[in-house]
Protein backbone atom coordinates (compact mmCIF):
# COMPACT_ATOMS: atom_id res chain seq x y z
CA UNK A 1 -51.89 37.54 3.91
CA UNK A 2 -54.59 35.12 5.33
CA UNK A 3 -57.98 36.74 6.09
CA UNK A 4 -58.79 36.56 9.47
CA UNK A 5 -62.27 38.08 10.15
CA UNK A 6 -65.05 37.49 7.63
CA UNK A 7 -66.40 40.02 5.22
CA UNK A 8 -69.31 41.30 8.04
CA UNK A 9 -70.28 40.25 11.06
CA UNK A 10 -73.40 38.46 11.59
CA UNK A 11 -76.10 40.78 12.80
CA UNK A 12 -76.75 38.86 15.72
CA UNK A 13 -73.48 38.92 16.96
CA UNK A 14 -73.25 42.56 16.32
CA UNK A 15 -77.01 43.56 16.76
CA UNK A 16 -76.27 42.79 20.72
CA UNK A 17 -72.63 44.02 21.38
CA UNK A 18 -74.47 47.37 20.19
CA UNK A 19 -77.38 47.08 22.74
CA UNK A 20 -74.90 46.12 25.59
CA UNK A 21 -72.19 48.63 24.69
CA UNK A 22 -75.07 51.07 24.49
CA UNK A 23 -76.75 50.07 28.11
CA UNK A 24 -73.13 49.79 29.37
CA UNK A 25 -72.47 53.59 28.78
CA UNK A 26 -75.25 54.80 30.12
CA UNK A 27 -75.29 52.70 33.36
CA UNK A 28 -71.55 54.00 33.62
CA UNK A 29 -71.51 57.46 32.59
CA UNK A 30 -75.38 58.31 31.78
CA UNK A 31 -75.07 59.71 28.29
CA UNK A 32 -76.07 58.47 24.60
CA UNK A 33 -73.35 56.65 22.77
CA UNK A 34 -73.11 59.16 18.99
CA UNK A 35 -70.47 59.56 16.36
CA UNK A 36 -70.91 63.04 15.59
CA UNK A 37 -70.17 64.16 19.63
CA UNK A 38 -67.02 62.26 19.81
CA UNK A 39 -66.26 63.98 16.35
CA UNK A 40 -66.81 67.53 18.00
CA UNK A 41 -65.05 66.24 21.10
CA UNK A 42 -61.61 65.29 19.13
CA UNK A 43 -61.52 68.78 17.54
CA UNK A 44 -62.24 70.67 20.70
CA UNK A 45 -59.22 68.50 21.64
CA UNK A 46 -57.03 69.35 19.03
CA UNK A 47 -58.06 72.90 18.97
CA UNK A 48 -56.90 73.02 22.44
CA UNK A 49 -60.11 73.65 24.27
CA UNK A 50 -62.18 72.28 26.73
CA UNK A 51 -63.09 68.81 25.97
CA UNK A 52 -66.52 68.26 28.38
CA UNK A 53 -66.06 64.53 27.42
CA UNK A 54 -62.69 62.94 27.23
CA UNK A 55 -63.88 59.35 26.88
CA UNK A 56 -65.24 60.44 23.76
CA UNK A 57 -61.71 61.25 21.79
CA UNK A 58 -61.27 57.94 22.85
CA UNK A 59 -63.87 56.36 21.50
CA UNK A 60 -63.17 58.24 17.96
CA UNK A 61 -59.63 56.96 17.78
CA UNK A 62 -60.92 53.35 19.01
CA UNK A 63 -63.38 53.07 16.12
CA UNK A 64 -60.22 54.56 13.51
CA UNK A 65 -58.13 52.02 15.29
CA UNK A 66 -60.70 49.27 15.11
CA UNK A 67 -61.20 50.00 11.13
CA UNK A 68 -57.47 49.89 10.47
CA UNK A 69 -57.05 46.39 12.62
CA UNK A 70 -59.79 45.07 10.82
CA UNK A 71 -58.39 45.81 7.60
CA UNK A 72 -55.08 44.36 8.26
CA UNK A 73 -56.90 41.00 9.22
CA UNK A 74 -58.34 41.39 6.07
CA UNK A 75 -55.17 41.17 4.31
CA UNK A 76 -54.81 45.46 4.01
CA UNK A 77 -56.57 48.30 3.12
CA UNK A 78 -58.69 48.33 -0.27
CA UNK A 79 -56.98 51.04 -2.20
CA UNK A 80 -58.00 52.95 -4.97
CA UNK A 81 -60.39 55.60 -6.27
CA UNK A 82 -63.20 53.11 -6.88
CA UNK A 83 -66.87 53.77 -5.13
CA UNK A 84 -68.78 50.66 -5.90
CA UNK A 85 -71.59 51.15 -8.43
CA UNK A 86 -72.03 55.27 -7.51
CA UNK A 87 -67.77 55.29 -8.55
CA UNK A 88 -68.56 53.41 -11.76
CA UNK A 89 -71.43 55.43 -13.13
CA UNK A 90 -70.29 58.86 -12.76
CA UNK A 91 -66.66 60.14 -13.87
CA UNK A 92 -64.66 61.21 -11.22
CA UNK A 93 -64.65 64.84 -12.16
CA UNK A 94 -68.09 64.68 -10.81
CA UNK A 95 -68.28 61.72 -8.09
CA UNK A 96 -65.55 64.39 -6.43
CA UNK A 97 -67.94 66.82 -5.73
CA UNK A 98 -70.90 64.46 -5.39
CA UNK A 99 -69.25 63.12 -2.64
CA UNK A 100 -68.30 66.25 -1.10
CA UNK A 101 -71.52 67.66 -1.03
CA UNK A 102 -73.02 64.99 0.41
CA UNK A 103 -71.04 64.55 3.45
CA UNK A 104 -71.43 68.49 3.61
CA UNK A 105 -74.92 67.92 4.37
CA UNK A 106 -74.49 65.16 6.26
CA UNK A 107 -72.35 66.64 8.80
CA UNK A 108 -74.39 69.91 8.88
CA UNK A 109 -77.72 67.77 9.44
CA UNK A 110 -76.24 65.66 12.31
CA UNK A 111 -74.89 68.85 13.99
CA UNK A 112 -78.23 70.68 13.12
CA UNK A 113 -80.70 67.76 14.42
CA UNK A 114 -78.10 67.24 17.78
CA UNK A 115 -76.77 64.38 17.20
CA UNK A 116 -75.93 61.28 14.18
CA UNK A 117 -77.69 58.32 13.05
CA UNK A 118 -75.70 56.21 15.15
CA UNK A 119 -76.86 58.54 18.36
CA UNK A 120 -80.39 59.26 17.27
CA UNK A 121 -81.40 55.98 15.41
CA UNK A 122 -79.51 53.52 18.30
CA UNK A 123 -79.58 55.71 21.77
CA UNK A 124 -82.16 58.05 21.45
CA UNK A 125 -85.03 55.77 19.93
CA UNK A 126 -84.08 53.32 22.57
CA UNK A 127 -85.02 55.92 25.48
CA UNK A 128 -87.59 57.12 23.41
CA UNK A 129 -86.54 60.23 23.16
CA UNK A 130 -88.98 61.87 20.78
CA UNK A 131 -86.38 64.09 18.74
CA UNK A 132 -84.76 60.68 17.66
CA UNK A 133 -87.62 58.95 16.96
CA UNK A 134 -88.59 62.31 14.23
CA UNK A 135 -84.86 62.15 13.22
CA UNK A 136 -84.39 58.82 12.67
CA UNK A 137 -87.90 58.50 10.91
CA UNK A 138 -86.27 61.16 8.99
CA UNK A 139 -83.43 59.59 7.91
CA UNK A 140 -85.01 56.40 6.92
CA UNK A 141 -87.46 58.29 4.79
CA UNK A 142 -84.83 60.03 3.00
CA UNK A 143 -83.18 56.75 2.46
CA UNK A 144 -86.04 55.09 0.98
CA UNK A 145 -86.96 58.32 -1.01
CA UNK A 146 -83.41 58.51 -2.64
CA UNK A 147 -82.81 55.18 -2.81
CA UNK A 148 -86.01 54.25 -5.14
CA UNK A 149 -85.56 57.56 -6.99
CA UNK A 150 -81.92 56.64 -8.12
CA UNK A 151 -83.20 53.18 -8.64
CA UNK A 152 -85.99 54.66 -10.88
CA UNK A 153 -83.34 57.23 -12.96
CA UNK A 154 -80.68 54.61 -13.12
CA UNK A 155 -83.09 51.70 -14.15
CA UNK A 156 -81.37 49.69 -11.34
CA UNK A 157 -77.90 50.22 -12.35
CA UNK A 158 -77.12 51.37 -8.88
């Protein structure tokens, strides 16, 4: 199949779809544009109870629907049990668990702090909202933290 869409977008094509799509929802519907709510939102939904925002099971099956299209104009999924570097340097029998744990944590941080990267580091910093600007400091912190100690056990091999 012929790739259609390059490997990533350019950052500033992307970089400003964000800010508009951002400033669009909250000139339409006055709330912060996050991940994590429209995850809680599509399990209310399934679970059968009250969805407060509707728009935002939408959004969670436009941004599965969006991955899957851009695979296809990819030329298909990438399957396999591969991880990049992380896959190659630890045995599955422990990247399984590895894994696990970490989106464990994720998920219990981003409902613990209110909210995900994408709605504290993109909506919240942008208001100013001074919870996202501690979370998102937060997050990049860790990321730097982890990232140079991994680099430092691993001597750059991830």
């Amino acid at each position: 199949m012929i790739h259609l869409l390059p490997y990533q977008i350019p950052w500033f094509v992307s970089g400003p779809a964000i800010g508009l799509l951002v400033v669009g929802l909250y000139a339409l519907v006055n709330r912060p544009l996050g991940a994590s709510g429209a995850y809680v939102q599509t399990i209310e939904f399934f679970r059968g109870g009250v969805v407060a925002e509707p728009w935002r099971v939408w959004y969670l099956a436009g941004i599965l629907a969006g991955g899957l299209a851009a695979a296809l104009l990819r030329g298909g999924p990438i399957t396999g049990f591969a991880y990049g570097p992380l896959g190659h340097a630890l045995p599955m029998i422990l990247l399984v668990p590895v894994l696990f744990g970490a989106g464990t944590l994720m998920g219990y941080g981003a409902r613990w702090m209110g909210g995900c990267t994408s709605g504290h580091g993109i909506c919240g910093t942008s208001a100013l909202s001074p919870a996202s600007i501690a979370a998102t400091s937060t997050f990049f912190g860790t990321a730097i933290v982890v990232s140079v100690a991994l680099d430092l056990v691993t001597g750059g091999a991830l």
